[in-house]
Protein backbone atom coordinates (compact mmCIF):
# COMPACT_ATOMS: atom_id res chain seq x y z
CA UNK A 1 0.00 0.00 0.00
CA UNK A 2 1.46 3.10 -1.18
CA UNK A 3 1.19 6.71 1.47
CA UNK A 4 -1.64 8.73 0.77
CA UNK A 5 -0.91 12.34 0.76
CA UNK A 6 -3.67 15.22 2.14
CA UNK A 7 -4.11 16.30 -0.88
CA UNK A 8 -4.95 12.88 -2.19
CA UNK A 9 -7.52 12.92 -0.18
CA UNK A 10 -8.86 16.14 -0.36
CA UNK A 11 -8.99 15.46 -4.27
CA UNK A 12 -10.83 12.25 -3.69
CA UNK A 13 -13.36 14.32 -2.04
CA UNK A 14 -12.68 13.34 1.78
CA UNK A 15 -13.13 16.39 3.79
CA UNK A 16 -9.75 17.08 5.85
CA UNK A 17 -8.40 20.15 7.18
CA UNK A 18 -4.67 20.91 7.05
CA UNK A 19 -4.30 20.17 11.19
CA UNK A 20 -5.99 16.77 10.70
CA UNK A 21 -2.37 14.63 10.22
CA UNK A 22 -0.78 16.18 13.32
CA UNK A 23 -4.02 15.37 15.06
CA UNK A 24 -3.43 12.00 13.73
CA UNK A 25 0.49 12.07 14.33
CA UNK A 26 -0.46 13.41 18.56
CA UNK A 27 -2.53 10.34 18.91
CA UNK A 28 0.44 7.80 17.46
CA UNK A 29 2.87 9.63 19.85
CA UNK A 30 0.62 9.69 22.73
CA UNK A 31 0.06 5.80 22.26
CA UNK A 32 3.86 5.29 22.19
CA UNK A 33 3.65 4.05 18.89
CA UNK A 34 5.31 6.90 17.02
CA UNK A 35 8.81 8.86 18.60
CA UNK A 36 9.60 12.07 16.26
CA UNK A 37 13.21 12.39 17.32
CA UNK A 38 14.16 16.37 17.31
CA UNK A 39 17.07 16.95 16.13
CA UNK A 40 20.00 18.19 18.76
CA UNK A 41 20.13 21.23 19.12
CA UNK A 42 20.03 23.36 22.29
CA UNK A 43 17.88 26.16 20.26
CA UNK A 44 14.19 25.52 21.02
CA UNK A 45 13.69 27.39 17.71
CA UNK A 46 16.24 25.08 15.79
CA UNK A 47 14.37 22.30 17.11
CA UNK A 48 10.91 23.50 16.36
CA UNK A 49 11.63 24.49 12.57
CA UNK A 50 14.23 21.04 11.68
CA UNK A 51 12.01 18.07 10.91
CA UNK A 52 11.73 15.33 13.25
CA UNK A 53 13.16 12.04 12.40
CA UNK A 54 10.31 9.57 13.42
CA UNK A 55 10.66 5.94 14.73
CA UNK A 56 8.03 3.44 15.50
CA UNK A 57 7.45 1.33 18.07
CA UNK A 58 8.27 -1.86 15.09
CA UNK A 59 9.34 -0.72 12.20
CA UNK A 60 7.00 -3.35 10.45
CA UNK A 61 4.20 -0.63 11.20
CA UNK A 62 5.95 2.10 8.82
CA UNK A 63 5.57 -0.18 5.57
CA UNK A 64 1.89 1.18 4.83
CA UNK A 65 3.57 4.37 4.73
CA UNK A 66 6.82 4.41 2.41
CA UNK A 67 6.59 4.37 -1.40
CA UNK A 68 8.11 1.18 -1.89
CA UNK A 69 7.37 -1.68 1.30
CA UNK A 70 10.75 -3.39 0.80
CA UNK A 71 12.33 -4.63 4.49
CA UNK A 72 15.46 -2.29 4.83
CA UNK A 73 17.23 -4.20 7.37
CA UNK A 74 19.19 -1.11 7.76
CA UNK A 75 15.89 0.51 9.67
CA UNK A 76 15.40 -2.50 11.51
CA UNK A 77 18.60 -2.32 12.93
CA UNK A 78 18.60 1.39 13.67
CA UNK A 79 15.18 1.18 15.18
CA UNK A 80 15.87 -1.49 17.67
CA UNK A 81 19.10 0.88 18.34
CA UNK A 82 16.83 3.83 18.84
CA UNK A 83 14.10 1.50 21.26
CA UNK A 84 17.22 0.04 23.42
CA UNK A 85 18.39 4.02 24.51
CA UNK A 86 14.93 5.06 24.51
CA UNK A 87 14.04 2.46 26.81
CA UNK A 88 16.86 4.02 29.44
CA UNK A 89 16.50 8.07 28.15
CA UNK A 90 14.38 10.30 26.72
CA UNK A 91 16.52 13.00 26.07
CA UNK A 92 17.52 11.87 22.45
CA UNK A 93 18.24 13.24 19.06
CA UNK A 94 19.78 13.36 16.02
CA UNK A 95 22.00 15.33 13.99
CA UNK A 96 21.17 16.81 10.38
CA UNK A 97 22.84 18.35 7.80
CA UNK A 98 25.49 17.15 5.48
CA UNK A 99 25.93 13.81 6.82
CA UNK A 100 23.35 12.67 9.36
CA UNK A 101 24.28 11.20 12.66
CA UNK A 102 21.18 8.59 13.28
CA UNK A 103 21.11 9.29 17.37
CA UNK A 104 22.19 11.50 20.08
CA UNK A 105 22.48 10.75 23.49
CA UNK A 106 21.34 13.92 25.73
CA UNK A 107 20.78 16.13 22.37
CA UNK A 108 21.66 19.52 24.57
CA UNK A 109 25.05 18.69 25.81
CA UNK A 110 25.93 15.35 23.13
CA UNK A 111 27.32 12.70 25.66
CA UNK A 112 27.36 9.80 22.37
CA UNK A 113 27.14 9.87 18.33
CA UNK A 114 26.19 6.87 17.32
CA UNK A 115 25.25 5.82 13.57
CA UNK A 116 24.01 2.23 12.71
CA UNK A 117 24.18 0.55 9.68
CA UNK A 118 23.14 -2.88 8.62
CA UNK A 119 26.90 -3.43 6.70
CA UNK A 120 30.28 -1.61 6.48
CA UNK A 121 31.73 -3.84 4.35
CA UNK A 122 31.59 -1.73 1.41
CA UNK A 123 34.37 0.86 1.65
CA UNK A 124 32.35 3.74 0.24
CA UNK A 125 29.37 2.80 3.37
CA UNK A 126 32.62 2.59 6.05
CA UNK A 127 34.01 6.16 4.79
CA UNK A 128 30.39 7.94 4.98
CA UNK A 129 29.73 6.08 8.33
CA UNK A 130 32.68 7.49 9.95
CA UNK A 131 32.55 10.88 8.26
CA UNK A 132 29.20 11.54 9.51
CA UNK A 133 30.58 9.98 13.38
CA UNK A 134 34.06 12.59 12.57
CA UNK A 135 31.90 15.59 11.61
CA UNK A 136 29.54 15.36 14.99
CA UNK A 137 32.68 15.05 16.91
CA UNK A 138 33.92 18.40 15.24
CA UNK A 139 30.49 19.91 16.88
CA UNK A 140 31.12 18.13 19.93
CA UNK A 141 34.16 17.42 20.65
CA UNK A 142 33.22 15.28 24.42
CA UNK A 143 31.05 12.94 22.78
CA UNK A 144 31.69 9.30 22.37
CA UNK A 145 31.69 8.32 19.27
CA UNK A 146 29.90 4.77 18.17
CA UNK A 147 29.19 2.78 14.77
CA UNK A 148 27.06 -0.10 15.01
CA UNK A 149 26.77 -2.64 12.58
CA UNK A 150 26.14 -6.27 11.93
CA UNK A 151 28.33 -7.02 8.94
CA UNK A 152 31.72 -5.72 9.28
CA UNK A 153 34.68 -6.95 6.53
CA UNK A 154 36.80 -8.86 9.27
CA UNK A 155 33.43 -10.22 10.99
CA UNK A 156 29.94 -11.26 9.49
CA UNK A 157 27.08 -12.21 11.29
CA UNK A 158 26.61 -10.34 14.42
CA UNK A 159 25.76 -7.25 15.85
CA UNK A 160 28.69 -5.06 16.92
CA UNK A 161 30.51 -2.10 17.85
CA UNK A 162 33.11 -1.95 14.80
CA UNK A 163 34.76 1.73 15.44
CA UNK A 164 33.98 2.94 19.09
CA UNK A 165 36.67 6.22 20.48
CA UNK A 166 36.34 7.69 23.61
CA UNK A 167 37.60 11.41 23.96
């Protein structure tokens, strides 16, 4: 099933006004089965005008909702990532820009960067990982810095930690 868009709707002739979806969206998040991740930044304003990066409760619940319902083990990975630190903190983010870091731990004063990927074994996917980890350090320099990944090129098969530095 492909996402319907408002104006889909409206042009279907369903009556829906323009608050309607973040009606929708407040219900999800109230129900814990929707977290819209801000993105860290200690400007309230920053984080009110940057668009939320949103994770559900199982990712198997977002398929109705992207273009193409392929399993991106990729997401998986990341969202059980993103459930594990929300389970223990609430005070998460993410960083945008050039190259996206997937989560923050404490998004106003970083403590960890950590990006997830399903495989690094790919060169080109291990340089853009660690970029992205490299250019969130240069923002903050105290943060830990943390790839996860389950296919690495000395190791398949397992979840790990392939490039972990402590400052």
């Amino acid at each position: 099933m492909a996402a319907v868009s408002a104006q889909q709707l409206r042009s279907q002739g369903q009556a829906l006004s323009k608050d309607t979806p973040y009606t929708c969206l407040g219900y999800l998040e109230q129900s814990f089965i929707v977290f819209p991740l801000p993105v860290a930044e200690r400007s309230l304003r920053k984080q009110a005008v940057n668009p939320k990066k949103m994770h559900t409760i199982d990712w198997a619940l977002a398929l109705p909702f992207v273009a193409e319902p392929t399993v991106d083990v990729g997401k998986k990975l990341e969202t059980a990532i993103f459930l594990h630190w929300r389970r223990q903190r609430e005070d998460l983010g993410y960083l945008a820009g050039e190259r996206e870091v997937d989560l923050v731990v404490n998004r106003d004063r970083p403590e960890q960067l950590i990006n997830v990927a399903y495989s690094v074994t790919a060169p080109r996917t291990w340089a853009r990982e660690i970029a992205a980890l490299e250019q969130g350090a240069a923002r903050f320099p105290k943060a830990k810095r943390l790839l996860v990944a389950h296919e690495h090129a000395t190791r398949k098969g397992k979840v790990q930690a392939v490039f972990e530095e402590e400052r």
